[in-house]
C-alpha atoms as a PDB file:
ATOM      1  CA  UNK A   1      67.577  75.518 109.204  1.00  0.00           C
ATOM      2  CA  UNK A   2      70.039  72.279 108.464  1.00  0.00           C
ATOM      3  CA  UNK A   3      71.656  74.577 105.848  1.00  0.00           C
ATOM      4  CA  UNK A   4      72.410  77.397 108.698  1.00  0.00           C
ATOM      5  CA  UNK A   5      73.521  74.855 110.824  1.00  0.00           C
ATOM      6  CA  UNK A   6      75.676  73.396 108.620  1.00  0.00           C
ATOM      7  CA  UNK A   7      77.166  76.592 107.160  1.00  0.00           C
ATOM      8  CA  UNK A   8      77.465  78.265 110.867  1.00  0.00           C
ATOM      9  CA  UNK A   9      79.413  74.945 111.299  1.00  0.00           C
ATOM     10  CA  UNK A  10      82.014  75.013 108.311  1.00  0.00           C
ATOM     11  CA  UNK A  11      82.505  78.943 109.421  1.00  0.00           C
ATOM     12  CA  UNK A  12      83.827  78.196 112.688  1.00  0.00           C
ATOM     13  CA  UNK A  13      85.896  74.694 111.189  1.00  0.00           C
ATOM     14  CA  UNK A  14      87.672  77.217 108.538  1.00  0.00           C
ATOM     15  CA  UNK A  15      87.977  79.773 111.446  1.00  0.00           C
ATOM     16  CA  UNK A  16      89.693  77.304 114.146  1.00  0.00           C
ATOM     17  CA  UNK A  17      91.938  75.566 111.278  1.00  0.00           C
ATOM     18  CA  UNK A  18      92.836  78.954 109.843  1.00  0.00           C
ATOM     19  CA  UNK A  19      94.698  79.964 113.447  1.00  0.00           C
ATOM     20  CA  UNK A  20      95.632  76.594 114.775  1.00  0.00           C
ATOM     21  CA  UNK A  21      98.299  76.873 111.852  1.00  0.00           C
ATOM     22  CA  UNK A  22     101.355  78.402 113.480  1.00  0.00           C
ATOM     23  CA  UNK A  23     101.277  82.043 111.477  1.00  0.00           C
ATOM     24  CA  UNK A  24     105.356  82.507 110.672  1.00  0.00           C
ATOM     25  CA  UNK A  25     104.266  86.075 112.329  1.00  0.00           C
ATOM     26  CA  UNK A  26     101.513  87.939 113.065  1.00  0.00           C
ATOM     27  CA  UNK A  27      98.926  87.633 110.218  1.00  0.00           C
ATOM     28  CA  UNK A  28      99.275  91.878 108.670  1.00  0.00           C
ATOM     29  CA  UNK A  29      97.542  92.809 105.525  1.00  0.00           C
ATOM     30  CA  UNK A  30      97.382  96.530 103.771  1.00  0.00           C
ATOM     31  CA  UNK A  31      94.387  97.449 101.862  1.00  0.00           C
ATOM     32  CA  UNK A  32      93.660  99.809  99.000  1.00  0.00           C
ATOM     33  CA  UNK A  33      91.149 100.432  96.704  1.00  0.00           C
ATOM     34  CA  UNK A  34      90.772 101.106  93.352  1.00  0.00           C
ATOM     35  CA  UNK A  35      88.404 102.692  90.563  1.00  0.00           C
ATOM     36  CA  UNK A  36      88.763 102.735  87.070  1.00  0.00           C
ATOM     37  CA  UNK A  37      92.555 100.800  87.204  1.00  0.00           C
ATOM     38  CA  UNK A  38      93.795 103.683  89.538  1.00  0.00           C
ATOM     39  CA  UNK A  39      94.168 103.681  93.607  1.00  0.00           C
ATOM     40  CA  UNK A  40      91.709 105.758  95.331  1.00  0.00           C
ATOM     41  CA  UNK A  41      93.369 107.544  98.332  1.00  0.00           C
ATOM     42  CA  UNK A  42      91.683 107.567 101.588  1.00  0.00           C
ATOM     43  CA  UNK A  43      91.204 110.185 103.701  1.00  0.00           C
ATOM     44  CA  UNK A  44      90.371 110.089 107.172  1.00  0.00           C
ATOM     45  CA  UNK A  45      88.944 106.687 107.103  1.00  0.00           C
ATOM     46  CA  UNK A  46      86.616 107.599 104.463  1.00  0.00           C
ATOM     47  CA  UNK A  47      86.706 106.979 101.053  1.00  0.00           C
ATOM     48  CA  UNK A  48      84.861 108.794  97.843  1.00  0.00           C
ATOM     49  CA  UNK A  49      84.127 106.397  94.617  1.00  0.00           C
ATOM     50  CA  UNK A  50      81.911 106.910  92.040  1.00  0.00           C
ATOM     51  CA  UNK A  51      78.694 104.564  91.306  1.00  0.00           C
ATOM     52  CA  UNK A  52      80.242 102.089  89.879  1.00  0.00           C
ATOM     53  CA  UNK A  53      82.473  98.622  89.642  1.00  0.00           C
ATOM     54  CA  UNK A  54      85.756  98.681  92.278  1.00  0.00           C
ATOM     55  CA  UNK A  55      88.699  96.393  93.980  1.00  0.00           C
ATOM     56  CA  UNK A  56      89.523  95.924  97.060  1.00  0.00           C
ATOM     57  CA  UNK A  57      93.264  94.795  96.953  1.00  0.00           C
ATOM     58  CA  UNK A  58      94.980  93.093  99.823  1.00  0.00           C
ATOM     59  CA  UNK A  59      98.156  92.590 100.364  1.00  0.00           C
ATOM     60  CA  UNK A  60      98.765  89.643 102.738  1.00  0.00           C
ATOM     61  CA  UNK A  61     102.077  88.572 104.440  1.00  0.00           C
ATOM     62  CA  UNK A  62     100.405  84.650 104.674  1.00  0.00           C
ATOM     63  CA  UNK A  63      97.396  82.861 104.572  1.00  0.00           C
ATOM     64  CA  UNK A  64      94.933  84.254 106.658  1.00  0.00           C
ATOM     65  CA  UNK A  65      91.059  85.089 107.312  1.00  0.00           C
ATOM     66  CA  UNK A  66      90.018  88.482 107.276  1.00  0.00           C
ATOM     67  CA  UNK A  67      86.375  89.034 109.179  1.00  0.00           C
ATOM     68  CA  UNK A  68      84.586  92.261 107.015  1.00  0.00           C
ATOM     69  CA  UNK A  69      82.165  94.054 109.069  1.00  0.00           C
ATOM     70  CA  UNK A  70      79.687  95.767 106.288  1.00  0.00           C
ATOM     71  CA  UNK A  71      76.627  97.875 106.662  1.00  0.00           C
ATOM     72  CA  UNK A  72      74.662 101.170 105.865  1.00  0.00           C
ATOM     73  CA  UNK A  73      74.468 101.626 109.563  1.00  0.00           C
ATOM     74  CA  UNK A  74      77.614 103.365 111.261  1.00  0.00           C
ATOM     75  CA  UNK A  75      77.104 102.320 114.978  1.00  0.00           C
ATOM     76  CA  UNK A  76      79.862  99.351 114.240  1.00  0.00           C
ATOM     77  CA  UNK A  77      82.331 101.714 112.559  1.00  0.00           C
ATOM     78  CA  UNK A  78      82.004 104.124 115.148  1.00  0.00           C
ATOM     79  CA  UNK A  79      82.316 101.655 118.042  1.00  0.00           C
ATOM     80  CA  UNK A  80      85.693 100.453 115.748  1.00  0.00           C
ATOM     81  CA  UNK A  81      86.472 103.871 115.900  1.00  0.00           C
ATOM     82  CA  UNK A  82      86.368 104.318 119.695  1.00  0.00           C
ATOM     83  CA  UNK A  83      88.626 101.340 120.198  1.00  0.00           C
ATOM     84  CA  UNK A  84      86.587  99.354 121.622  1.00  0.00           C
ATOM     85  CA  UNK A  85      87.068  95.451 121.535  1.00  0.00           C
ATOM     86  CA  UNK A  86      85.365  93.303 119.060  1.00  0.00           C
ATOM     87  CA  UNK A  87      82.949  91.596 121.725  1.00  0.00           C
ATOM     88  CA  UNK A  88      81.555  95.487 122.088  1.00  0.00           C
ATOM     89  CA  UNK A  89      80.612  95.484 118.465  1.00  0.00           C
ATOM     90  CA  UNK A  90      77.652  93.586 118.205  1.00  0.00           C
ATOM     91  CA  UNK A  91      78.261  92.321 114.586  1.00  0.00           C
ATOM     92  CA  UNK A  92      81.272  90.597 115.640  1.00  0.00           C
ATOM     93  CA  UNK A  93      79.092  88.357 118.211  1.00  0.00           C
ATOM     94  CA  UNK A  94      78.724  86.056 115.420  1.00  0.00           C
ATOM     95  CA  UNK A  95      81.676  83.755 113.751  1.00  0.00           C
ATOM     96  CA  UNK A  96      80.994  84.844 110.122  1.00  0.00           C
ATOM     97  CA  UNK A  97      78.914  84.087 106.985  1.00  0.00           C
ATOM     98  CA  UNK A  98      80.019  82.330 103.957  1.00  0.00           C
ATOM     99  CA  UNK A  99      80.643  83.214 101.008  1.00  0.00           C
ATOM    100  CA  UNK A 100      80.929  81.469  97.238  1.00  0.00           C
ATOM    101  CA  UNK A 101      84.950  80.579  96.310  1.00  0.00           C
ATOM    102  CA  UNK A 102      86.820  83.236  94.242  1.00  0.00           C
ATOM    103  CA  UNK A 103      84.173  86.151  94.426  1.00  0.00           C
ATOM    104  CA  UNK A 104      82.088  84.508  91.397  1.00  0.00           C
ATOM    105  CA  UNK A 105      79.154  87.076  92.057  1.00  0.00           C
ATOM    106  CA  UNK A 106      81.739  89.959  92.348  1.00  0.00           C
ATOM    107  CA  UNK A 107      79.761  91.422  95.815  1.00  0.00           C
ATOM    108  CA  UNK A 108      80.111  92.395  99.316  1.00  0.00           C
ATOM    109  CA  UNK A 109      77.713  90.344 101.276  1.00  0.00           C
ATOM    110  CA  UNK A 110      76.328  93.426 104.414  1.00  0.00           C
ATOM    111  CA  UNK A 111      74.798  92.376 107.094  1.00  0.00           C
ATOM    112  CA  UNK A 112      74.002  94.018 110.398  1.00  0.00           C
ATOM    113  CA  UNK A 113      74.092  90.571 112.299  1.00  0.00           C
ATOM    114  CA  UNK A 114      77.276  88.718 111.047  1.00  0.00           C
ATOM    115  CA  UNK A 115      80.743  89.663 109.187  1.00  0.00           C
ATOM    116  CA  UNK A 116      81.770  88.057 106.128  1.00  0.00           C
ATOM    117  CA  UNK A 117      84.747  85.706 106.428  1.00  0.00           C
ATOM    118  CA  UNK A 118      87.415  86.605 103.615  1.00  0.00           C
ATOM    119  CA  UNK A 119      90.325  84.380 103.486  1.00  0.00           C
ATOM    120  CA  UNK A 120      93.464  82.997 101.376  1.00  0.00           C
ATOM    121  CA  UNK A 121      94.331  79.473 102.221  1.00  0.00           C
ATOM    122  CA  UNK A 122      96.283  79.158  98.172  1.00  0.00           C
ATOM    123  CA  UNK A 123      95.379  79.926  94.832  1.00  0.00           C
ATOM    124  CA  UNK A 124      92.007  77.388  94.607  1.00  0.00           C
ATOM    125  CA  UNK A 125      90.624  77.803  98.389  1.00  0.00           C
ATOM    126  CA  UNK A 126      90.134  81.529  98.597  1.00  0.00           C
ATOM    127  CA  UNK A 127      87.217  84.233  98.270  1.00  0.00           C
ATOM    128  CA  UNK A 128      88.906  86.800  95.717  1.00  0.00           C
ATOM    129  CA  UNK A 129      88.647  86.619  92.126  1.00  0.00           C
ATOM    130  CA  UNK A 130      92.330  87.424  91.335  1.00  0.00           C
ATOM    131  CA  UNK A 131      95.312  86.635  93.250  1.00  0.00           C
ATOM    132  CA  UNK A 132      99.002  87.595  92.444  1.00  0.00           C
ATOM    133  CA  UNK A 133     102.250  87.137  94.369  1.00  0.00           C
ATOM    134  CA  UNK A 134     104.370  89.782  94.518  1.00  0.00           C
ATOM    135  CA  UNK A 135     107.921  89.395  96.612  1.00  0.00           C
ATOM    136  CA  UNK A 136     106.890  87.160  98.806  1.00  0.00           C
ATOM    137  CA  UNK A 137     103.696  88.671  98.958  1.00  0.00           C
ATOM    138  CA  UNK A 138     100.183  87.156  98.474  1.00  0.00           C
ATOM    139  CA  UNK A 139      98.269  90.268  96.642  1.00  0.00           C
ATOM    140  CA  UNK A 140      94.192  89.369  96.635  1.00  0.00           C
ATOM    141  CA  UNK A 141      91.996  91.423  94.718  1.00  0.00           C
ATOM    142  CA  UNK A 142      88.171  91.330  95.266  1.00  0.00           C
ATOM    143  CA  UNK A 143      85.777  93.319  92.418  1.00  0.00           C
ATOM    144  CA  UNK A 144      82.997  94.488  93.561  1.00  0.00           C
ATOM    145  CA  UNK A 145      79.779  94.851  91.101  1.00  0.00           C
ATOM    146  CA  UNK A 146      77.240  94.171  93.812  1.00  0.00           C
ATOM    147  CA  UNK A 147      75.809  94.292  97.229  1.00  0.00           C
ATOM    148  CA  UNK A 148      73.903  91.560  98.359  1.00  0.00           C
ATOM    149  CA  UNK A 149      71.742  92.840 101.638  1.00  0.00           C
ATOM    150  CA  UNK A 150      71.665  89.766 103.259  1.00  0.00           C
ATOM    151  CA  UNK A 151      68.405  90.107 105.696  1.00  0.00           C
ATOM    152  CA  UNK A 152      66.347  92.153 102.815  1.00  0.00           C
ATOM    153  CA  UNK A 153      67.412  89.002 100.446  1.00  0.00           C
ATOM    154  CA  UNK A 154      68.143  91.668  98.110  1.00  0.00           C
ATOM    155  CA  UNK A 155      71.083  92.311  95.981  1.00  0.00           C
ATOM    156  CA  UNK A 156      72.074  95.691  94.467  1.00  0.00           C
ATOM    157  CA  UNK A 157      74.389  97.262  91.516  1.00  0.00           C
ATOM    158  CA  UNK A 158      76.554  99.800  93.248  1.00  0.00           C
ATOM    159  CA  UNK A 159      74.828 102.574  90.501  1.00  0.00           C
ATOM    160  CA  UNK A 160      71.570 101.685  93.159  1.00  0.00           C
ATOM    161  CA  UNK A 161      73.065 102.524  96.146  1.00  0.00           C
ATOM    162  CA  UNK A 162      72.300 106.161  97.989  1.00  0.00           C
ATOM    163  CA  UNK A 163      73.861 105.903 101.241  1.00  0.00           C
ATOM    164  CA  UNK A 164      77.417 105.082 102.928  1.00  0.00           C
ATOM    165  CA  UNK A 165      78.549 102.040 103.271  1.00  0.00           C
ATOM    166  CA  UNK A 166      80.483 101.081 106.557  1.00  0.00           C
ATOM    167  CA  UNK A 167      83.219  98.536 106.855  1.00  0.00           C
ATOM    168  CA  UNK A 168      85.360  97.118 109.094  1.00  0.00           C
ATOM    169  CA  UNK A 169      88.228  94.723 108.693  1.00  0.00           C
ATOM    170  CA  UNK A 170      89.662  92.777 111.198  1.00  0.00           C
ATOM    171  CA  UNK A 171      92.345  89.574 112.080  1.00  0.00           C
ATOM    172  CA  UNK A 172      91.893  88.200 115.669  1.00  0.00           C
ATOM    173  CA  UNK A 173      92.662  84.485 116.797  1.00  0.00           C
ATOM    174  CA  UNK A 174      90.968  83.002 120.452  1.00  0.00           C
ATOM    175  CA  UNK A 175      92.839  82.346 123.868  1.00  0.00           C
ATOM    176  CA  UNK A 176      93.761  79.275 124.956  1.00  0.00           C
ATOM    177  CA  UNK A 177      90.472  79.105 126.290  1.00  0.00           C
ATOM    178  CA  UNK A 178      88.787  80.232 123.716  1.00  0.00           C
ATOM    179  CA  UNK A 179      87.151  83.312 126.394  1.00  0.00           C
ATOM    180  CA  UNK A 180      88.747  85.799 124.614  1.00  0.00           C
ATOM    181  CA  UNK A 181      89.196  87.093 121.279  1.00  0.00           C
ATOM    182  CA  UNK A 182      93.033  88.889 120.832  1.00  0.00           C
ATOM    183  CA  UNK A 183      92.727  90.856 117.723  1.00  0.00           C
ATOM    184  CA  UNK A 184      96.368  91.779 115.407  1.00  0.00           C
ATOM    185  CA  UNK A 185      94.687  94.026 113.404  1.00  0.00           C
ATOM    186  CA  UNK A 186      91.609  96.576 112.310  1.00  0.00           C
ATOM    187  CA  UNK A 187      91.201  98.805 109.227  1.00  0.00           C
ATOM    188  CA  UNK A 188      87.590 100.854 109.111  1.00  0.00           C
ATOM    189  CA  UNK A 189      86.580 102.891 105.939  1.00  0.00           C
ATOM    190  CA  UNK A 190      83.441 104.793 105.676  1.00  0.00           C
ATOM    191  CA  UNK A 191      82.576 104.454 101.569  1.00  0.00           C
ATOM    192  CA  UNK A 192      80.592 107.450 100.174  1.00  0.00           C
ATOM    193  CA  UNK A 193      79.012 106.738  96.467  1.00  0.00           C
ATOM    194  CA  UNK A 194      78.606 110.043  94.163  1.00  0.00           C
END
């Protein structure tokens, strides 16, 4: 219980100190994905890899936070779908869970209660296991071996899973207030192992 406490605490200090900063713009990031060294295209938010190791590659335009919705149930994605706002997507009721530094375990934590909370603060305080900069831009790579099912306590090899995986990615930063959440940006992809 202390450890939830304290982690659900550190969450929301990382979240509040990661948008007090003054962004030099909106915070924008592109994603792609790759297999095997080469980009996978996606095609209507839906994406076909084979059973095995892949990156998710972001390209950032600053430091930022990144909340990643992941499950093997689709009402989230299809309520991102819709348009709907992120306090009508149940997962997003929750600040975020945390992960290890620099993607040591090489997984996608999935949860059906809580995002993950991928950010870039520099090169040491981070959760991807490679970063480059490119022109001005901060490129973060995340491999993914594994999939760590947070309420079964189970963690499986990609080659183990049978079923789509959901995800949603999103940037938002609170009102004045803090009543409101006022979201920059959302990217959904609907992953389909063969």
């Amino acid at each position: 219980m202390k450890q939830s406490i304290l982690i659900t605490t550190s969450i929301i200090t990382i979240l509040f100190s990661s948008f007090s900063k003054k962004p030099k713009e909106n915070p924008r990031f592109n994603i792609e994905f790759y297999q095997d060294g080469h980009k996978i295209d996606i095609i209507d938010n839906t994406l076909n890899l084979s059973k095995k190791e892949f990156d998710i590659q972001f390209e950032l335009n600053q430091p930022m936070g990144i909340l990643v919705a992941t499950s093997y149930n689709k009402d989230a994605f299809d309520r991102a779908r819709e348009g709907l706002s992120l306090d009508q997507i149940p997962i997003f009721e929750s600040t975020g869970m945390a992960e290890e530094q620099n993607n040591k375990n090489k997984e996608i934590l999935m949860s059906d209660e809580s995002p993950s909370y991928w950010y870039y603060d520099n090169d040491e305080e981070n959760r991807f296991n490679r970063i480059n900069k490119i022109e001005g831009k901060i490129i973060a790579t995340r491999t993914i071996t594994n999939i760590n099912e947070v309420e079964k306590e189970i963690t499986k090899k990609i080659e183990e899973i049978n079923t789509p995986l959901y995800m949603i990615f999103t940037t938002y930063k609170y009102n004045k207030d803090f009543s409101k959440k006022i979201e920059f940006q959302r990217f959904f992809v609907k992953i389909v192992f063969k």
